[in-house]
C-alpha atoms as a PDB file:
ATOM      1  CA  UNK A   1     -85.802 157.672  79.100  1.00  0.00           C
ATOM      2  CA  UNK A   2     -84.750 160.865  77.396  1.00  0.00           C
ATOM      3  CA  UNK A   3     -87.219 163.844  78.096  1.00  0.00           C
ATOM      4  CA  UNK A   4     -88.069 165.153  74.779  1.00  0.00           C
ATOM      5  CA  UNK A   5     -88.094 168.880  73.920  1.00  0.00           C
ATOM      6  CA  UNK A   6     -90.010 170.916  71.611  1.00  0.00           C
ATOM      7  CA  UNK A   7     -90.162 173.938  70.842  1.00  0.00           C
ATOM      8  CA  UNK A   8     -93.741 176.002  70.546  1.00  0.00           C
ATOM      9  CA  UNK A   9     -95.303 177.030  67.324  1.00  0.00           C
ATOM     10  CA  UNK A  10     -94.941 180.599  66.238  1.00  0.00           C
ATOM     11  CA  UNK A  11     -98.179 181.902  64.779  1.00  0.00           C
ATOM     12  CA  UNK A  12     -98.113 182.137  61.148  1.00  0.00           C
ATOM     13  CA  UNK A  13     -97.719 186.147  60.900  1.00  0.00           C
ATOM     14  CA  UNK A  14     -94.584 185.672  63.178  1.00  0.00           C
ATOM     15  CA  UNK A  15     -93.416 183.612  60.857  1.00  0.00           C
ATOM     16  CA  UNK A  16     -90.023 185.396  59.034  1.00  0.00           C
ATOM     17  CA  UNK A  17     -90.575 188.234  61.217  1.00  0.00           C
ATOM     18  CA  UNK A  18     -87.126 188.639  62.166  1.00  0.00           C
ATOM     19  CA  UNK A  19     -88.572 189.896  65.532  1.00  0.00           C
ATOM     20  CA  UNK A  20     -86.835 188.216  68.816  1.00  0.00           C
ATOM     21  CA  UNK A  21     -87.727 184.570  69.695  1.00  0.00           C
ATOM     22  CA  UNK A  22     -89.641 183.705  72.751  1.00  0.00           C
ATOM     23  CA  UNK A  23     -86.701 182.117  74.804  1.00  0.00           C
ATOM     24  CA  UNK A  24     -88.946 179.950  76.664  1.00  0.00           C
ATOM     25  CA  UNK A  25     -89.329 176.108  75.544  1.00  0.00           C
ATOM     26  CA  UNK A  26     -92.225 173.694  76.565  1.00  0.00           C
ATOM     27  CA  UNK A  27     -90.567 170.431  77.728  1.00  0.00           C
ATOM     28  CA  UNK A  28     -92.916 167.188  77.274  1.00  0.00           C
ATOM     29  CA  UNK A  29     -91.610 164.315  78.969  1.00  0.00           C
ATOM     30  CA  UNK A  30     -92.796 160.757  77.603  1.00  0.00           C
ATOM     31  CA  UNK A  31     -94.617 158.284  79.672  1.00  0.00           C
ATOM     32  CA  UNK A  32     -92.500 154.666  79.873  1.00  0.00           C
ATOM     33  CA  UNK A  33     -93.951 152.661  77.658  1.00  0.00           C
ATOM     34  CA  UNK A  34     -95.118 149.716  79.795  1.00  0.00           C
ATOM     35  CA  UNK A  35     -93.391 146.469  80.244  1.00  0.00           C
ATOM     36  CA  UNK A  36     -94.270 143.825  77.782  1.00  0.00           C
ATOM     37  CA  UNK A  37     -95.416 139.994  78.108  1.00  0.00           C
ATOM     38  CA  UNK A  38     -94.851 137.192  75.979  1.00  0.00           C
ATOM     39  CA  UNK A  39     -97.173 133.948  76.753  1.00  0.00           C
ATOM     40  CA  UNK A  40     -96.846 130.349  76.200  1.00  0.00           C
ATOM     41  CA  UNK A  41     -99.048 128.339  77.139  1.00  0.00           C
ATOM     42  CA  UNK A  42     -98.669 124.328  77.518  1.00  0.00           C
ATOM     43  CA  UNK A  43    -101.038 121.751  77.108  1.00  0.00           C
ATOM     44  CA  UNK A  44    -101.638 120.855  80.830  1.00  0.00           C
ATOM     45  CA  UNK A  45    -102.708 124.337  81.723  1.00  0.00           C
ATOM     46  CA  UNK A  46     -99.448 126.335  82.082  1.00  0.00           C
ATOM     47  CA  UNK A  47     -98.115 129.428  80.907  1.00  0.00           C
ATOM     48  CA  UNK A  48     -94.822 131.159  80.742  1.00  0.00           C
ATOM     49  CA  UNK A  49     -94.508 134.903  81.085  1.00  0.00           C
ATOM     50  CA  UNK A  50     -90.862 136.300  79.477  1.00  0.00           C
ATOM     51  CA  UNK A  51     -90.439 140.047  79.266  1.00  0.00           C
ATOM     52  CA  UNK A  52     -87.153 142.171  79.315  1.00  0.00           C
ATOM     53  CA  UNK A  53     -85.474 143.398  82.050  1.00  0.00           C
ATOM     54  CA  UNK A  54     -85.759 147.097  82.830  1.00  0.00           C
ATOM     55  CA  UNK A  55     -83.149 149.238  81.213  1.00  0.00           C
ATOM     56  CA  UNK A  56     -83.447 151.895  84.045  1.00  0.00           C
ATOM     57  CA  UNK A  57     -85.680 153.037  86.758  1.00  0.00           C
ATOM     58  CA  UNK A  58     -85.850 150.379  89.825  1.00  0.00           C
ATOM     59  CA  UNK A  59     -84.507 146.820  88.804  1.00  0.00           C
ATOM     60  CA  UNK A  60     -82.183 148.138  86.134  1.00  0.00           C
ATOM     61  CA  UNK A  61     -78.497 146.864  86.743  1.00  0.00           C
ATOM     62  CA  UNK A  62     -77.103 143.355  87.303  1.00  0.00           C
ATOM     63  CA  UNK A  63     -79.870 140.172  87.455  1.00  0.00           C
ATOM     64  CA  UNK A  64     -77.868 139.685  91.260  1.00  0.00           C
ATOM     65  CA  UNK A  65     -79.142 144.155  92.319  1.00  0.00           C
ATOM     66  CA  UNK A  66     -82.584 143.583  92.259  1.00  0.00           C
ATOM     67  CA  UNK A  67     -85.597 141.201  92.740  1.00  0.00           C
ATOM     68  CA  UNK A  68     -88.582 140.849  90.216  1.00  0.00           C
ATOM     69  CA  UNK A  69     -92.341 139.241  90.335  1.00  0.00           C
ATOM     70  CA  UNK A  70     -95.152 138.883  88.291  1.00  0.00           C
ATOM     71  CA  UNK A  71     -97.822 139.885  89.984  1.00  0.00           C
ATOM     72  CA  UNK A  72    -101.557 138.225  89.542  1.00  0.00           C
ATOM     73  CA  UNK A  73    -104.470 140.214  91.046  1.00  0.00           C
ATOM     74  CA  UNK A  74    -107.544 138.990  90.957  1.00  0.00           C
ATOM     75  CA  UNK A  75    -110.413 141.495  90.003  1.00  0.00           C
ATOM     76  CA  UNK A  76    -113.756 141.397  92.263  1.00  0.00           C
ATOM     77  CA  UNK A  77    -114.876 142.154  96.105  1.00  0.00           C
ATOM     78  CA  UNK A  78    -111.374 141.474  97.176  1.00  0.00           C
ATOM     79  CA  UNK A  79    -109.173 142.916  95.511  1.00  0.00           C
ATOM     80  CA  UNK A  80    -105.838 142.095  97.302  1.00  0.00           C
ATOM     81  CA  UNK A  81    -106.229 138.558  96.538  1.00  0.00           C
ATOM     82  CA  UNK A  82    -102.809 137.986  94.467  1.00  0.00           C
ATOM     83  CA  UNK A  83    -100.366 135.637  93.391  1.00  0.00           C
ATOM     84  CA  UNK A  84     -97.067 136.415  92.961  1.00  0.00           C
ATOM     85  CA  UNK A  85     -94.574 134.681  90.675  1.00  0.00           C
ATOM     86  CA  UNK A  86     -90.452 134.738  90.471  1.00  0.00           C
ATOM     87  CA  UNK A  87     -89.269 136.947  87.546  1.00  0.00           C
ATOM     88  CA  UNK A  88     -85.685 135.640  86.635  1.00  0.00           C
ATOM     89  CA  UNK A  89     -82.762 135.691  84.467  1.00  0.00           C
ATOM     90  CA  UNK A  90     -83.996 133.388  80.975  1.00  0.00           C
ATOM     91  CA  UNK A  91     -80.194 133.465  79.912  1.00  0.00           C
ATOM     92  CA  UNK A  92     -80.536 135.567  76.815  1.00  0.00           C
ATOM     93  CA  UNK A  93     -81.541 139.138  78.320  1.00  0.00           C
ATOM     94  CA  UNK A  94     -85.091 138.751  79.325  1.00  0.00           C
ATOM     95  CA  UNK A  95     -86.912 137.746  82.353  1.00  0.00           C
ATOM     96  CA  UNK A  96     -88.834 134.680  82.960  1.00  0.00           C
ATOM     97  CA  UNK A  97     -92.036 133.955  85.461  1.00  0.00           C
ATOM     98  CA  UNK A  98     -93.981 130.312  84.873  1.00  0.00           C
ATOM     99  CA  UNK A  99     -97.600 129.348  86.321  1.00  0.00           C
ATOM    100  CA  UNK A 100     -97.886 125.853  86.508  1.00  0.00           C
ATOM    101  CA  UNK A 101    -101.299 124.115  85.775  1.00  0.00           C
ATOM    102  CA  UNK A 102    -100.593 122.529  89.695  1.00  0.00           C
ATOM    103  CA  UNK A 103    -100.680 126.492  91.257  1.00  0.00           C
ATOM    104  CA  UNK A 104    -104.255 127.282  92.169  1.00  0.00           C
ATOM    105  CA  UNK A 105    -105.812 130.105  90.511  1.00  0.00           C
ATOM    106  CA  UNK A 106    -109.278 130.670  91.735  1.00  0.00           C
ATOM    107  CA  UNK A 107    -111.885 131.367  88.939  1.00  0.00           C
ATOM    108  CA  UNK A 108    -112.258 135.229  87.815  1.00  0.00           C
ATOM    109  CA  UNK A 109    -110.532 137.455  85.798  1.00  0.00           C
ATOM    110  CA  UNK A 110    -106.868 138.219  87.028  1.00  0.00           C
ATOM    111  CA  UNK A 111    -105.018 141.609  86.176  1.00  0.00           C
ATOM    112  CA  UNK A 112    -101.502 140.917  85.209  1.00  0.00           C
ATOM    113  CA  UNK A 113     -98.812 143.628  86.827  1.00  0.00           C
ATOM    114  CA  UNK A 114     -94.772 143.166  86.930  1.00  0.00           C
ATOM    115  CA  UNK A 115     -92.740 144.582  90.245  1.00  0.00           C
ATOM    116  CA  UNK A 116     -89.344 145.346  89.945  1.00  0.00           C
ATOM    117  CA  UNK A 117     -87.309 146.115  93.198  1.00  0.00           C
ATOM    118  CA  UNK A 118     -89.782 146.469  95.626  1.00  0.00           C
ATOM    119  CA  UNK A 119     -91.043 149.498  93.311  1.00  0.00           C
ATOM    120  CA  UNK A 120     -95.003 149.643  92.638  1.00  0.00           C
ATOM    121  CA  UNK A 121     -96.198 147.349  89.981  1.00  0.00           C
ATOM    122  CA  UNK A 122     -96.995 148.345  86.922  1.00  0.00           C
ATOM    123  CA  UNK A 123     -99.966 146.856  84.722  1.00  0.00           C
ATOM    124  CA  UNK A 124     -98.199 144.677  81.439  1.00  0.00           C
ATOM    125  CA  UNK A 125     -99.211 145.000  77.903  1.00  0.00           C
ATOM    126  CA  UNK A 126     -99.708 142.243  75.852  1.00  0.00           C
ATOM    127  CA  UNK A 127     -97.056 140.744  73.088  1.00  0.00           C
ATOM    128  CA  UNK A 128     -97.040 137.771  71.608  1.00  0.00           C
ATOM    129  CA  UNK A 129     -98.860 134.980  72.463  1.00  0.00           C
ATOM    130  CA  UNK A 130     -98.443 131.272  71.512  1.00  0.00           C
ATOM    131  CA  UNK A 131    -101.552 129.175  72.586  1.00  0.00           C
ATOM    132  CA  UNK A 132    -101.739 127.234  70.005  1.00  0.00           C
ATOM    133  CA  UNK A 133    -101.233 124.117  72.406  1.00  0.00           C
ATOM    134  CA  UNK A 134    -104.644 125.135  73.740  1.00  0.00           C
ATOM    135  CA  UNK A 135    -106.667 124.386  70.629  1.00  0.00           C
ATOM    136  CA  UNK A 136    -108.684 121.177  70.686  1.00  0.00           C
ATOM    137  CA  UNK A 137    -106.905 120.401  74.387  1.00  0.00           C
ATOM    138  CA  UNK A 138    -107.567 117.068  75.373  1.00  0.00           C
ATOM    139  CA  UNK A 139    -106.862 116.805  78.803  1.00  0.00           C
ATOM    140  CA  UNK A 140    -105.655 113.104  80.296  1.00  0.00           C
ATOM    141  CA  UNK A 141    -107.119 111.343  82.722  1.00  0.00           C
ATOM    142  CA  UNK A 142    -107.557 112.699  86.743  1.00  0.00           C
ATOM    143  CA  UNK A 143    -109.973 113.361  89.467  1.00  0.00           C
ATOM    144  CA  UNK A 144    -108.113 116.685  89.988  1.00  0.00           C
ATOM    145  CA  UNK A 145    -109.915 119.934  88.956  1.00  0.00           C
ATOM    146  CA  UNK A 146    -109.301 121.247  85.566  1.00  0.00           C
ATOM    147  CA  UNK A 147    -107.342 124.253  85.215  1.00  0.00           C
ATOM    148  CA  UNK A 148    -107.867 126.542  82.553  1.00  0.00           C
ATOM    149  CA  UNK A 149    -106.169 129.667  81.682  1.00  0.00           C
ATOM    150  CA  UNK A 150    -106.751 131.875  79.086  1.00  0.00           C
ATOM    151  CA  UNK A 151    -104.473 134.947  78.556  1.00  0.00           C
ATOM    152  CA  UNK A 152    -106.231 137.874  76.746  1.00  0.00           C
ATOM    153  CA  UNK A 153    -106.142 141.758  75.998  1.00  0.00           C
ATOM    154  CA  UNK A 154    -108.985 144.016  78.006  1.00  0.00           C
ATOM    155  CA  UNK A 155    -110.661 146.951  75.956  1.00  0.00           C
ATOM    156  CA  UNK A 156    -107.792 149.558  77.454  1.00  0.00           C
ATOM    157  CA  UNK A 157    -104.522 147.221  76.160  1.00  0.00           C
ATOM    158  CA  UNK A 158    -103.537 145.817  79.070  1.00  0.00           C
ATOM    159  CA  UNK A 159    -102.893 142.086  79.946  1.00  0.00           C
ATOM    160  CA  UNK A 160    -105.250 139.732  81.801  1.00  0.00           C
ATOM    161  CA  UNK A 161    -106.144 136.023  82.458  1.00  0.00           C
ATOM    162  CA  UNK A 162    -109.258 134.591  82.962  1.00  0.00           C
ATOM    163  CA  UNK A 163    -108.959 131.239  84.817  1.00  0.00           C
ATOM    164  CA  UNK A 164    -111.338 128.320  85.122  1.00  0.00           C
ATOM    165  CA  UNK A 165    -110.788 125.270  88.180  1.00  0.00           C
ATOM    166  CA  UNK A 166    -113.685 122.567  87.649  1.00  0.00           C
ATOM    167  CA  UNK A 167    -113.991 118.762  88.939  1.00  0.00           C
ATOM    168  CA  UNK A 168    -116.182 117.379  87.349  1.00  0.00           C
ATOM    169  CA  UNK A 169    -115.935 119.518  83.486  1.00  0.00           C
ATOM    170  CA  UNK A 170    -118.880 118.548  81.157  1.00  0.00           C
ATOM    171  CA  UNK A 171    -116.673 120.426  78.054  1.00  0.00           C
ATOM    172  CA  UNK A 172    -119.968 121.583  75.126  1.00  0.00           C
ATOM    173  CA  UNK A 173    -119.399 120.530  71.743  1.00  0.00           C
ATOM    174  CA  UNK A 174    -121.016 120.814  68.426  1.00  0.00           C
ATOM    175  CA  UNK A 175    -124.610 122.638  69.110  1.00  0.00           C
ATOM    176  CA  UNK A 176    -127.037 122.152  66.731  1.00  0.00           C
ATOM    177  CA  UNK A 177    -130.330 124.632  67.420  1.00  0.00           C
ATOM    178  CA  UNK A 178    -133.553 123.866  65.390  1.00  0.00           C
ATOM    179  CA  UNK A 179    -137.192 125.449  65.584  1.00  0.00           C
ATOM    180  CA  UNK A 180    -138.154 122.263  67.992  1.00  0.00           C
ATOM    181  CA  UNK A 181    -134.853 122.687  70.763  1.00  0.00           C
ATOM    182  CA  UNK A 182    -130.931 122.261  71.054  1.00  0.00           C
ATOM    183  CA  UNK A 183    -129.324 119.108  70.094  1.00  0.00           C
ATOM    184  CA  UNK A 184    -125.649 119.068  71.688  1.00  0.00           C
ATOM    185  CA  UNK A 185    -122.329 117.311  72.192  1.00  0.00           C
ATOM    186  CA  UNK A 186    -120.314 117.228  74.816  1.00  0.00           C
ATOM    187  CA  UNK A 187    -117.591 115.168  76.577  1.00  0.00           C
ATOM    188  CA  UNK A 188    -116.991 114.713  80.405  1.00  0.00           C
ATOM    189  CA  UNK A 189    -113.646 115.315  82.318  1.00  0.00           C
ATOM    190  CA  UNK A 190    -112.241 114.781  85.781  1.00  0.00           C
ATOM    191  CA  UNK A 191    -114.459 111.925  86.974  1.00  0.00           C
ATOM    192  CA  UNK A 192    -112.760 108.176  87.733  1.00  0.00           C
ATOM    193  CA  UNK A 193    -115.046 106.615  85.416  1.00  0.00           C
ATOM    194  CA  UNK A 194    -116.810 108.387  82.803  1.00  0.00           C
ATOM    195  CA  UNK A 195    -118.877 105.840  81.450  1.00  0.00           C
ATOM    196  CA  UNK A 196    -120.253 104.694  85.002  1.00  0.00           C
ATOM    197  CA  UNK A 197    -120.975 108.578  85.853  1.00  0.00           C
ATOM    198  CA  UNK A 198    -123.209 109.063  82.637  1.00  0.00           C
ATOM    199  CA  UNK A 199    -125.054 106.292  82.922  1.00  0.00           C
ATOM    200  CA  UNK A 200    -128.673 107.585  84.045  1.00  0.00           C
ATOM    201  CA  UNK A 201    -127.409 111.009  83.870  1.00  0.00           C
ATOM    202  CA  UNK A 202    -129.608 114.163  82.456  1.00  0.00           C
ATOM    203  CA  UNK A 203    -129.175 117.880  81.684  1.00  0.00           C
ATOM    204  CA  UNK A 204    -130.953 119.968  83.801  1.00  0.00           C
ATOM    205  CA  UNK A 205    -132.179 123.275  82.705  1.00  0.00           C
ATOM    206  CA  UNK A 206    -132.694 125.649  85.643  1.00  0.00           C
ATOM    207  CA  UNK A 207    -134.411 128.868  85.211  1.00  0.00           C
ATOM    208  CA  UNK A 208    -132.708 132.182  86.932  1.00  0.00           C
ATOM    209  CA  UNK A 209    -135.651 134.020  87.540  1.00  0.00           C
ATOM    210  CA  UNK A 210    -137.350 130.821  89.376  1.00  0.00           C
ATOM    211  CA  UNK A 211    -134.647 128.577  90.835  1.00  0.00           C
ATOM    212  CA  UNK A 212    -136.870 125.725  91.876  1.00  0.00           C
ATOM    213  CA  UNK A 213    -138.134 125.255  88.236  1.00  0.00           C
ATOM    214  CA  UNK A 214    -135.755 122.689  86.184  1.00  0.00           C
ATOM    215  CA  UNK A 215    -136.417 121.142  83.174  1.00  0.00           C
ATOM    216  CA  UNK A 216    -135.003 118.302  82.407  1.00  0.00           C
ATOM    217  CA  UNK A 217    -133.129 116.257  79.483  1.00  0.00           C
ATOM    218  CA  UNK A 218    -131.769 112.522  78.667  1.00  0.00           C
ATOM    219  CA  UNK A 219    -128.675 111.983  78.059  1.00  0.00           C
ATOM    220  CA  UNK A 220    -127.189 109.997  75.273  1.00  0.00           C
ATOM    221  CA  UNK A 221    -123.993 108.001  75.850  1.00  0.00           C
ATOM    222  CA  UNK A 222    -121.577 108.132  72.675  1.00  0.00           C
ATOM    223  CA  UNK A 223    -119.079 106.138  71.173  1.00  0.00           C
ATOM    224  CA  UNK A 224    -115.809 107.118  70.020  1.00  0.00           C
ATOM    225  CA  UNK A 225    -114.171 106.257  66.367  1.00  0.00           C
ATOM    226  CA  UNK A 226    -112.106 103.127  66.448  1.00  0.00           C
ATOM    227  CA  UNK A 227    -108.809 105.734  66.554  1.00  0.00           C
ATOM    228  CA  UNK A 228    -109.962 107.219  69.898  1.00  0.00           C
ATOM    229  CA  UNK A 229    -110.865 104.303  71.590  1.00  0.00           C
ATOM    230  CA  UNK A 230    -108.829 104.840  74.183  1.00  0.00           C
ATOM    231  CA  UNK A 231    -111.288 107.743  75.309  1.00  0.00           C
ATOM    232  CA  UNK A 232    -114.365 106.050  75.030  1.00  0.00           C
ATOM    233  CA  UNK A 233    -116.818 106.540  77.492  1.00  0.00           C
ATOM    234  CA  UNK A 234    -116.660 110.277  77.826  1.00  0.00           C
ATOM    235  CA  UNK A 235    -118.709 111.482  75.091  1.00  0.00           C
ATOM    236  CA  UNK A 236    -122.527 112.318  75.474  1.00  0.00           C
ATOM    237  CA  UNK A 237    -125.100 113.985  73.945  1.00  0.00           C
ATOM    238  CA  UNK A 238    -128.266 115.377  74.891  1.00  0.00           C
ATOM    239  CA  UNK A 239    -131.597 117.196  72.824  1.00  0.00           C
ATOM    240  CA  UNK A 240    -133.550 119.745  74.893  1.00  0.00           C
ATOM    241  CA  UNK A 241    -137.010 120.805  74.038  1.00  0.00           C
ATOM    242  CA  UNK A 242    -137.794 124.338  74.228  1.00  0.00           C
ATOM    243  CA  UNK A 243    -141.270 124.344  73.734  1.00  0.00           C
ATOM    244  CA  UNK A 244    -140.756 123.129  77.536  1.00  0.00           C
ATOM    245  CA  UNK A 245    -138.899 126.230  78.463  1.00  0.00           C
ATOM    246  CA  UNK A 246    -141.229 128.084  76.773  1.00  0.00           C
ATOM    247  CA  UNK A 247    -144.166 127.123  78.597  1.00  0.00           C
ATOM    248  CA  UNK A 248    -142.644 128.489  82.017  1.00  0.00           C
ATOM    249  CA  UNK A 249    -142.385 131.841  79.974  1.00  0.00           C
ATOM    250  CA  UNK A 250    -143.748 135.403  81.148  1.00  0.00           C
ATOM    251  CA  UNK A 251    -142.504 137.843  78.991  1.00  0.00           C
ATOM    252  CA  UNK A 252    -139.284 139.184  79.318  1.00  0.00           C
ATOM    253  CA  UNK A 253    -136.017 137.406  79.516  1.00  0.00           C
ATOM    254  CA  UNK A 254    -135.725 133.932  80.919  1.00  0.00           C
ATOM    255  CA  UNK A 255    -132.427 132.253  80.854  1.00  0.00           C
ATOM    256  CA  UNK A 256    -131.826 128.908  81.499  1.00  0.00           C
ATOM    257  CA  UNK A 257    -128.655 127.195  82.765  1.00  0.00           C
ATOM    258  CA  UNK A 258    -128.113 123.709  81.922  1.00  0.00           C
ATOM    259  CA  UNK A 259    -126.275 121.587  83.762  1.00  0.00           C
ATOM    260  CA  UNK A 260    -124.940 117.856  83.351  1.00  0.00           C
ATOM    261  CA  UNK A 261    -126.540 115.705  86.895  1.00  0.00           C
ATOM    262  CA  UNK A 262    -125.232 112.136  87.035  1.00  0.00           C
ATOM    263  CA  UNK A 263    -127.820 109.125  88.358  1.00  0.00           C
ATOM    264  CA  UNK A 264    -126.815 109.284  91.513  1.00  0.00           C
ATOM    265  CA  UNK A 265    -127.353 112.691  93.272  1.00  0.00           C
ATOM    266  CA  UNK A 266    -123.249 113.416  93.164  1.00  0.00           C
ATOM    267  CA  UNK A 267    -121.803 116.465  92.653  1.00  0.00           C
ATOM    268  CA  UNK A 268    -122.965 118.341  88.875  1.00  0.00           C
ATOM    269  CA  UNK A 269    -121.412 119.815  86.224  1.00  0.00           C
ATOM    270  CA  UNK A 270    -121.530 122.916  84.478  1.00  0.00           C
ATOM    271  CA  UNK A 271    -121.802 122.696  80.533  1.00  0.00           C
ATOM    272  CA  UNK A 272    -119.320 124.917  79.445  1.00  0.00           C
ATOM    273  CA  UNK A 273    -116.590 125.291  76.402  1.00  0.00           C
ATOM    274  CA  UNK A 274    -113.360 126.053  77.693  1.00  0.00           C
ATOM    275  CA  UNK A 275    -110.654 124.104  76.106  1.00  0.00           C
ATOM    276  CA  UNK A 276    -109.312 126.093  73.030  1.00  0.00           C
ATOM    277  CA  UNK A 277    -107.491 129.585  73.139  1.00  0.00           C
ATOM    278  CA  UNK A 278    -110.862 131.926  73.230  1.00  0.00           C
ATOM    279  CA  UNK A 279    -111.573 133.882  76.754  1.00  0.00           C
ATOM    280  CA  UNK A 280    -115.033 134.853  75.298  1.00  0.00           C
ATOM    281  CA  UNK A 281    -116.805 133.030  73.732  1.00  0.00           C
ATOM    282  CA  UNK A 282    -120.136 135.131  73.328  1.00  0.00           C
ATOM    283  CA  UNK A 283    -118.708 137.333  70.362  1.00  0.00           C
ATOM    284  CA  UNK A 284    -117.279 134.239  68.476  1.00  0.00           C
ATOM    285  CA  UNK A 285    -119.757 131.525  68.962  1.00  0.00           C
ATOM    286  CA  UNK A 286    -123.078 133.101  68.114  1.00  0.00           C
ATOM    287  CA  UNK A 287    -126.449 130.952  67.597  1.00  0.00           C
ATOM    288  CA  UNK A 288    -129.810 132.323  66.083  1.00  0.00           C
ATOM    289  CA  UNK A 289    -132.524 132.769  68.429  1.00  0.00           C
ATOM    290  CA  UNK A 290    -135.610 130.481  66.237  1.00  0.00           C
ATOM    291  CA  UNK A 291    -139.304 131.223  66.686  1.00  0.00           C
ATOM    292  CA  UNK A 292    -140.812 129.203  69.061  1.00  0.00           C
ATOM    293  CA  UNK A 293    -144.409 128.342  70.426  1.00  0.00           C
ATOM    294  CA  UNK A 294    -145.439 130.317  73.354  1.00  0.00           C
ATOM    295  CA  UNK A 295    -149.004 130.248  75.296  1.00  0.00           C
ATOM    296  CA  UNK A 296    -148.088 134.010  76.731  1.00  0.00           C
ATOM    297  CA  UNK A 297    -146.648 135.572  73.713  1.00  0.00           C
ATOM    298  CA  UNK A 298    -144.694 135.478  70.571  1.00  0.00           C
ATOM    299  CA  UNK A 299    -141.082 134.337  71.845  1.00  0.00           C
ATOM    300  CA  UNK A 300    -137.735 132.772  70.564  1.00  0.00           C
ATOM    301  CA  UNK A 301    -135.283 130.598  71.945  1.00  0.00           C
ATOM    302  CA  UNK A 302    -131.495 130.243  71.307  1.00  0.00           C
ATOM    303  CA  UNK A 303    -128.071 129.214  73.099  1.00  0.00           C
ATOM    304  CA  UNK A 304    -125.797 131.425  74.020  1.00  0.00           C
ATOM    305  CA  UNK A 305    -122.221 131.274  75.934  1.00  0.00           C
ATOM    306  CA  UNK A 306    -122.537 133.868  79.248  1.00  0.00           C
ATOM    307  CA  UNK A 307    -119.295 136.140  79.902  1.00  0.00           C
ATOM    308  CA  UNK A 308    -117.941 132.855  81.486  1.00  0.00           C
ATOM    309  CA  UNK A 309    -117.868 130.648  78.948  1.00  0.00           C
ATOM    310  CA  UNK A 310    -121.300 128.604  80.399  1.00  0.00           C
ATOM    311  CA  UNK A 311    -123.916 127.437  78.064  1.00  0.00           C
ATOM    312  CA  UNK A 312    -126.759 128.601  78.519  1.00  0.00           C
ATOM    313  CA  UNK A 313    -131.042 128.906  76.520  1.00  0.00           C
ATOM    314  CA  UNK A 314    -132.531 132.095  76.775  1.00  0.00           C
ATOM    315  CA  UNK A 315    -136.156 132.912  75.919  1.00  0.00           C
ATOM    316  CA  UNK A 316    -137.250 136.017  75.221  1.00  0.00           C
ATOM    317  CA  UNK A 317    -140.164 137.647  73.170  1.00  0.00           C
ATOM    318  CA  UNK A 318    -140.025 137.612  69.443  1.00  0.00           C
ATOM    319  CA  UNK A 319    -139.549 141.494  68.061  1.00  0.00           C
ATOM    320  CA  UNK A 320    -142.453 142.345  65.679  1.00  0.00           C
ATOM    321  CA  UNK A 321    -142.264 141.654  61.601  1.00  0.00           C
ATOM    322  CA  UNK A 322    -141.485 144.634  59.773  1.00  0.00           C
ATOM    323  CA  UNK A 323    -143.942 145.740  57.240  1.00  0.00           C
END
């Protein structure tokens, strides 16, 4: 890139002076702007990365002078954990890297960087995004863990994923909160046979600050409009009772986890909304924390979705009326 020069401001009594000019010149050189990612994402849990190619610096030249990867570093205790992916030649100037729903991508938040000749990657900025094959995803039958990936911008620009892998996926639906508890929907993925696996199954509430105390809720089978038939036997729903939650209340925050348990002691699974193109869901999909009955103290109780995307109840004490 061309360093740009500029000249220094002359105070405004040296202005039309006629006196000699300072001969020396401040030179400030621009930063390269950093490399930017388009995203596609398909329906089965893949996404396509195309960017350009570098017009100088390491990489620039001829697709056959230098090697490119997308680079996918996941954030947490262990940092080097990454992933990279083959950045090549789309045919029409730009440069092309593909994750496939069938690569594994741990769960986390993953930092997205592009390397071009061996050179140090650099951190990608975010352009435009098509997810709209994300929205209302309906995965197909399998046993194999559901991959979800969500690209997004972080608070300083730069592009990241967050990425979800669950077997068995209880997916939340419509919630409806009232005074008396949380009535919600939900349907369940990657088991054999849905039906058979919510048959006798329950949500179980379990409390962070105690883990051993669980509260527990039926769970409703559902069936699906004529239309849909084809899916029936996933769809459930369930009706939790705070005042039980409340009950195990002592001040502060409790927050409760809920969990989908089938009959027969197998594997659980995590109520969570993950299937549609948001990678946080707090700041969209807010609920109103209702008054609720409380032996220790004034409290209220409402869902929330935690920072990933996991349903949860908390209770907490009721703030005082004004007046």
């Amino acid at each position: 890139m061309t360093p740009e020069h500029r000249k220094p401001s002359l105070p405004a009594n040296a202005a039309g002076s006629g006196g000699p000019t300072t001969p020396e010149e401040s030179t400030i050189v621009s930063a390269p702007a950093p490399p930017r990612a388009d995203c596609i994402a398909d329906s089965a849990g893949g996404l396509t990365f195309d960017l350009d190619a570098p017009a100088s610096g390491p990489g620039a030249g001829e697709p056959g002078h230098w090697t490119a990867a997308l680079v996918l570093r996941r954030r947490g205790d262990d940092e080097s954990e990454e992933v990279r992916l083959p950045l090549a030649p789309d045919g029409e100037g730009r440069l092309r890297a593909v994750l496939p729903s069938t690569v594994a991508l741990p769960e986390g938040r993953w930092d997205v960087y592009a390397a071009f000749a061996g050179a140090e990657p650099r951190r990608l900025v975010p352009g435009l995004a098509d997810l709209r094959s994300l929205v209302d995803r309906r995965p197909g039958p399998s046993t194999s863990p559901l991959a979800v990936r969500i690209p997004y911008a972080t608070k300083h620009g730069n592009l990241s994923l967050r990425s979800w892998l669950r077997a068995p996926h209880a997916e939340a639906g419509d919630l409806h909160p009232d005074a008396a508890g949380l009535t919600a929907h939900g349907r369940l993925y990657r088991v054999a046979d849905p039906a058979a696996w919510l048959t006798g199954a329950v949500v179980e509430a379990r409390c962070r600050r105690a883990p051993d105390l669980v509260v527990t809720a039926p769970v409703t089978q559902e069936k699906r409009a004529e239309e849909d038939a084809a899916e029936d036997g996933q769809d459930f729903s369930f009706t939790l009772d705070y005042a039980l939650l409340a009950a195990e209340w002592r001040g502060g925050l409790d927050v409760w986890d809920l969990w989908l348990c089938p009959a027969d002691g197998s594997a659980p699974a995590r109520l969570a909304r993950l299937l549609d193109d948001v990678a946080d869901k707090q700041q969209i999909f807010a609920y109103p924390a209702l008054p609720v009955d409380a032996e220790y103290a004034p409290a209220q109780a409402g869902p929330y979705y935690t920072g990933d995307n996991d349903l949860a109840v908390r209770i907490e004490e009721r703030p005082p009326v004004a007046g």
